[in-house]
Protein backbone atom coordinates (compact mmCIF):
# COMPACT_ATOMS: atom_id res chain seq x y z
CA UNK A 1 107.57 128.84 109.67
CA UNK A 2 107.05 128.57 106.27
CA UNK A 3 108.62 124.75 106.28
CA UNK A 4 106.37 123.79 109.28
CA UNK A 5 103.49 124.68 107.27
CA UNK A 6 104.43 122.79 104.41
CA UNK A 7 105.08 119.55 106.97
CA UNK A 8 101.46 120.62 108.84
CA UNK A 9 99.81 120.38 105.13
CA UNK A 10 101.82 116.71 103.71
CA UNK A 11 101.25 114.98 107.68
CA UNK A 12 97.02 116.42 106.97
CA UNK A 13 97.35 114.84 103.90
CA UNK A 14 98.97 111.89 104.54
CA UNK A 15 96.24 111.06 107.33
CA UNK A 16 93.42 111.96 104.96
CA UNK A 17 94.69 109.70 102.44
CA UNK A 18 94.81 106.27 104.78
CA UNK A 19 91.27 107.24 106.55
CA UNK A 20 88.90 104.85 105.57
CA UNK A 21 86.36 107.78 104.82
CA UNK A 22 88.73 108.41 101.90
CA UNK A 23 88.62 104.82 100.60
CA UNK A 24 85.98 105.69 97.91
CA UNK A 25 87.64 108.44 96.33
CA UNK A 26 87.65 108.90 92.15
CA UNK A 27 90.50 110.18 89.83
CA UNK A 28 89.47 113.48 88.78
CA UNK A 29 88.04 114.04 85.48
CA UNK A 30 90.52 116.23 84.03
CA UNK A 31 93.00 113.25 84.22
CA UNK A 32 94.44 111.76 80.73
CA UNK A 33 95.70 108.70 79.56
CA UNK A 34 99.43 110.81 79.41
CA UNK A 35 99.03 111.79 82.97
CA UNK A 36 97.77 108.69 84.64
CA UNK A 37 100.83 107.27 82.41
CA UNK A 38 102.96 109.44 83.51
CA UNK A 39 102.04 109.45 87.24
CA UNK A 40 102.37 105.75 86.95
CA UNK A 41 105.86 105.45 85.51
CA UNK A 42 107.24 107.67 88.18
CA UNK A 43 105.67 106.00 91.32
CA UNK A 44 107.45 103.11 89.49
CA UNK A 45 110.13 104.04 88.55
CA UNK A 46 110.78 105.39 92.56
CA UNK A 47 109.69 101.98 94.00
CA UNK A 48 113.11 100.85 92.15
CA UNK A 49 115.16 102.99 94.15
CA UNK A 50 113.79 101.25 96.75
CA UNK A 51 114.84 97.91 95.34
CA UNK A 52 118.32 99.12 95.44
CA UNK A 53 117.72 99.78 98.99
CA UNK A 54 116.91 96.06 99.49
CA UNK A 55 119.37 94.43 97.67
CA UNK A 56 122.33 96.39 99.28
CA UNK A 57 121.16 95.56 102.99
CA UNK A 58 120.44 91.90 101.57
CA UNK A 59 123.32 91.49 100.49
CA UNK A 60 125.54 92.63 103.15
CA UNK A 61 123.02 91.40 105.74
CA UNK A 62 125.75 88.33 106.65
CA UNK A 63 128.66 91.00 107.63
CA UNK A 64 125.93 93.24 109.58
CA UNK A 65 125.05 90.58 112.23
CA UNK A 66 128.78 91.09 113.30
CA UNK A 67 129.57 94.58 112.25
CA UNK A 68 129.90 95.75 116.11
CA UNK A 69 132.90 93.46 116.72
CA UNK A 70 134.33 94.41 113.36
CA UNK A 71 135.54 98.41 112.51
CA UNK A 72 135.33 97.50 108.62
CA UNK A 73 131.61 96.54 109.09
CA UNK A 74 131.07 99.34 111.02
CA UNK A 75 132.30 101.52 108.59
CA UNK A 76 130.52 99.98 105.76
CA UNK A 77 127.29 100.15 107.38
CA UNK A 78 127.56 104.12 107.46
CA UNK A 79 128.76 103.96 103.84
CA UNK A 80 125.65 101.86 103.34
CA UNK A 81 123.09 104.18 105.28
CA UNK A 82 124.45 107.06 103.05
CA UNK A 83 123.71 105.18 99.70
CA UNK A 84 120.06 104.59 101.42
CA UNK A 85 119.64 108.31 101.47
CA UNK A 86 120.56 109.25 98.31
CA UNK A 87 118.29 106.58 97.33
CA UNK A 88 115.37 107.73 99.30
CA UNK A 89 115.95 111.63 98.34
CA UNK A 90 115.86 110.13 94.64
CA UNK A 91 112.46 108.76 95.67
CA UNK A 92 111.38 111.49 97.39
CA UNK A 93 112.06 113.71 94.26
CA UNK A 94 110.34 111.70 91.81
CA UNK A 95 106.80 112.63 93.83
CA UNK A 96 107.47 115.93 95.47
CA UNK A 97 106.39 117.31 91.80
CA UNK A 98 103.02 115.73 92.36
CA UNK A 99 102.55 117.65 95.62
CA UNK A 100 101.09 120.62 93.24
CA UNK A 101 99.04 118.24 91.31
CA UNK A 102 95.33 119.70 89.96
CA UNK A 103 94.51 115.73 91.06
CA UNK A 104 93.80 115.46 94.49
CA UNK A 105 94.42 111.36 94.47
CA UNK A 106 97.86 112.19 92.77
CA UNK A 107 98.53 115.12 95.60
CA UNK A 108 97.37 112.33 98.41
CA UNK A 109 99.77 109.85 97.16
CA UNK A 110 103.15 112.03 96.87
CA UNK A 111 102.18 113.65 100.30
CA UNK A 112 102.36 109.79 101.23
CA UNK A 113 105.58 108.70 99.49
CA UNK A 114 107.19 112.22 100.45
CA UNK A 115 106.31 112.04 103.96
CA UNK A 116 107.64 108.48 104.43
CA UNK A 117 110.99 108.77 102.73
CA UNK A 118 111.48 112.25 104.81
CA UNK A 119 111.02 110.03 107.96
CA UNK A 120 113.20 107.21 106.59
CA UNK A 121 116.24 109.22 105.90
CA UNK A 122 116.13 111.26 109.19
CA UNK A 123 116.08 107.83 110.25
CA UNK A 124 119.10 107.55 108.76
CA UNK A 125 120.46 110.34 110.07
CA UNK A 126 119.89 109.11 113.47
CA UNK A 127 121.57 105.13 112.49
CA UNK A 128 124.43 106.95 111.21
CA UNK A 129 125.51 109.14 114.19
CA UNK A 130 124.86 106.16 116.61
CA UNK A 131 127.24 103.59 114.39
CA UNK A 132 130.08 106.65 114.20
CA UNK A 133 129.79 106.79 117.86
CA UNK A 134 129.92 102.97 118.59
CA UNK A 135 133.26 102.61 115.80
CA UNK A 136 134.49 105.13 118.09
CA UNK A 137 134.03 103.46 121.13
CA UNK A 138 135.34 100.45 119.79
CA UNK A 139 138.45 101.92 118.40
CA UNK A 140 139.34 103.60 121.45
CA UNK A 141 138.54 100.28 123.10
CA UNK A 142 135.74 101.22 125.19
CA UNK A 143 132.58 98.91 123.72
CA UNK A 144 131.96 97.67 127.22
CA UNK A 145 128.81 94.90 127.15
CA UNK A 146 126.64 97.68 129.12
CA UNK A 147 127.45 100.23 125.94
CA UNK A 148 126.80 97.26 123.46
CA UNK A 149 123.13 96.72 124.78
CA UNK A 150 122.72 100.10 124.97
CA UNK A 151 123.65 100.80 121.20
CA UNK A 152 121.71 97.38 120.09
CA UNK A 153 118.39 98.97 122.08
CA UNK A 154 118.66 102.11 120.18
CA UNK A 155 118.90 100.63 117.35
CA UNK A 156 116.41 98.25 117.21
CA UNK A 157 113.97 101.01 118.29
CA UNK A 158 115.46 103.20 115.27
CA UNK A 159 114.50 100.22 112.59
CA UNK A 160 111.21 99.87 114.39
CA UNK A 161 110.34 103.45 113.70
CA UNK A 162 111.43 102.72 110.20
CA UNK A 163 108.95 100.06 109.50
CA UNK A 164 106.13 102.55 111.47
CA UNK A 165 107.29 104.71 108.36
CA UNK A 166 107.01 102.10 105.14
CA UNK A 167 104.13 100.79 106.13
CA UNK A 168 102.48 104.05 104.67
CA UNK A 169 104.02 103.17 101.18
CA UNK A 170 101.93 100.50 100.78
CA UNK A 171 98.92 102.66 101.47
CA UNK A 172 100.15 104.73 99.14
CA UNK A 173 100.58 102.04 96.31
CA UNK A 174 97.06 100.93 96.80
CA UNK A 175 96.08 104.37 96.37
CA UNK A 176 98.02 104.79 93.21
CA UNK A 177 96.12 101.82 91.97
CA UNK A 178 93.10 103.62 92.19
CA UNK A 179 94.24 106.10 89.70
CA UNK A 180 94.90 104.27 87.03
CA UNK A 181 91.12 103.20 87.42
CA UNK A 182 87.84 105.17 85.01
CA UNK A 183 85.57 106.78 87.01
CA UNK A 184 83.23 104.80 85.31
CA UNK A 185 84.68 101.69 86.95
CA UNK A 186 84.77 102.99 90.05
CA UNK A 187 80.63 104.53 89.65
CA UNK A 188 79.37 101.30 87.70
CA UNK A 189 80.42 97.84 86.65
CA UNK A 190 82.78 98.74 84.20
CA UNK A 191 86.71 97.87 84.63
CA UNK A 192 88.40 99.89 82.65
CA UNK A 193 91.72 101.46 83.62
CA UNK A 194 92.78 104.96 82.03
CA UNK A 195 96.38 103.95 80.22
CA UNK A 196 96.56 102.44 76.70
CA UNK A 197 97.62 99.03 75.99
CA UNK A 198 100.90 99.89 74.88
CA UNK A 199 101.27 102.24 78.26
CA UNK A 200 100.00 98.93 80.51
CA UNK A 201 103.08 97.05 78.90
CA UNK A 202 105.30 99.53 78.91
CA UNK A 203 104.28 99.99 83.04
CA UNK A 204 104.33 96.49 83.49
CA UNK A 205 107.84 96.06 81.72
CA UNK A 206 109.00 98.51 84.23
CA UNK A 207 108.12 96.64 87.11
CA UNK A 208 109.54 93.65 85.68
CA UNK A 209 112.96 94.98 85.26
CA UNK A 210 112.87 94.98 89.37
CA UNK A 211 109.84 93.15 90.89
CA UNK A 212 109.71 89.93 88.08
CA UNK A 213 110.42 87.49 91.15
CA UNK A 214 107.10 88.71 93.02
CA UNK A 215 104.77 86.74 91.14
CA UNK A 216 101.78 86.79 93.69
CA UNK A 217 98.99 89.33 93.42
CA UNK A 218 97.84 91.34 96.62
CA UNK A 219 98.95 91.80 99.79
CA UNK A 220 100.23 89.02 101.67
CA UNK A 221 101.06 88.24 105.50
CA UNK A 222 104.84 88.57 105.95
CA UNK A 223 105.82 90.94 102.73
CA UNK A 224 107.47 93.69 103.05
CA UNK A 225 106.83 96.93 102.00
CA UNK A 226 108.41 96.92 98.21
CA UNK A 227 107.02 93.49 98.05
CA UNK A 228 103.69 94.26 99.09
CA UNK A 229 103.30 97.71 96.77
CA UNK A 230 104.55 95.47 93.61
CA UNK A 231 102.25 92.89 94.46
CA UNK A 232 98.91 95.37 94.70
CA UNK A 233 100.01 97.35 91.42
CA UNK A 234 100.81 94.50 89.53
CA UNK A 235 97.26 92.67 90.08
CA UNK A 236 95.90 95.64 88.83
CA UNK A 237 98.12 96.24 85.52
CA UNK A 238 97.90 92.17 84.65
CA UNK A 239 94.02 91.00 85.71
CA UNK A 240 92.65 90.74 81.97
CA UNK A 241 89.43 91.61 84.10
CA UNK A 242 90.76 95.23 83.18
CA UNK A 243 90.17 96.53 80.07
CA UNK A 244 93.19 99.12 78.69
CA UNK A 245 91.24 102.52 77.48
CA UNK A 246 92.27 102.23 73.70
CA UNK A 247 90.71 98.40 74.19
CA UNK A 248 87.01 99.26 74.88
């Protein structure tokens, strides 16, 4: 009961968080430059897990266009799925501290991140069991064609649901945007952000050490989600339209 409470109270959050009613809301004031620092290196810092996500299913994405007529590929594709989750738990972890934030932005955007990544890896859960069931099939030699459309359907329908699920990181990497924002540059004309200099470098040398080949600011038609949430927090952290706090 207690666990379908918490769920009730993330899913509430999650929906208050992409309503457009909410699209105006300020950091609180009792944020610092240390914790809108240190908020901003984790969400970070998790987005690179993600990375590894991508370049492991980029890499092998030759072998997994034929990995139902191959056991090996099968087999590595469930070794691969398993990686993903450990991943996405990592990611998970990094915001589920923030859930118990005094900022209600900060809570908004871990209930996001956390809700997502608890989708993807049941998700997972669900790939895995149908691959171990069609390396089974075709081991004991019984992938008839009817089976194979059957597990390519499911499938398909499985990464759909995933990309239902991501699409809520990049809500929640706009979001994070807005807390590295003043309140006096989101109530005025001001743009001032509330990091340092040296903590806007350090942020942005952070995202370089994974995102440096997404050079575009903002959203764009076609990215996906990783590529999208660099692109929206890095047009933030390098627009010299935005003043660092120490730099006022």
């Amino acid at each position: 009961m207690k666990i379908r409470r918490l769920l009730a109270v993330l899913v509430m959050g999650v929906m208050m968080a992409v309503h457009p009613a909410h699209a105006a809301l300020e950091p609180s004031d009792i944020n610092t430059s240390e914790k809108v620092y240190e908020f901003s290196r984790s969400y970070i810092t998790a987005l690179s897990y993600m990375k590894e996500i991508y370049d492991r299913w980029d890499k092998n994405a030759p072998k997994k266009l034929f990995a139902d007529q191959k056991n090996k590929m099968i087999l590595a594709t469930i070794d691969d799925l398993s990686l993903d989750s450990s991943d996405l738990l990592i990611i998970k972890n990094y915001m589920a501290k923030y859930l118990v934030s005094p900022d209600e932005l900060m809570r908004r955007v871990a209930a996001v991140v956390v809700v997502s990544t608890t989708k993807d890896i049941a998700i997972n859960h669900k790939q895995k069991t149908l691959w171990q069931k069609w390396y089974g099939l075709n081991i004991a030699g019984q992938a008839t064609r009817p089976k194979e459309i059957e597990f390519v359907k499911t499938q398909h329908g499985l990464e759909l649901q995933r990309k239902e699920a991501d699409k809520d990181i990049i809500q929640g990497s706009v979001l994070m945007t807005k807390i590295l924002m003043s309140e006096k540059s989101r109530v005025g004309k001001e743009h001032l952000l509330l990091i340092t200099a040296q903590q806007r470098q350090k942020l942005l040398d952070k995202l370089d050490s994974f995102g440096s080949d997404n050079l575009d600011w903002g959203l764009k038609s076609g990215q996906r989600t990783l590529e999208g949430s660099v692109a929206v927090i890095r047009e933030i952290l390098e627009d010299s339209l935005w003043t660092s706090i120490d730099e006022k």
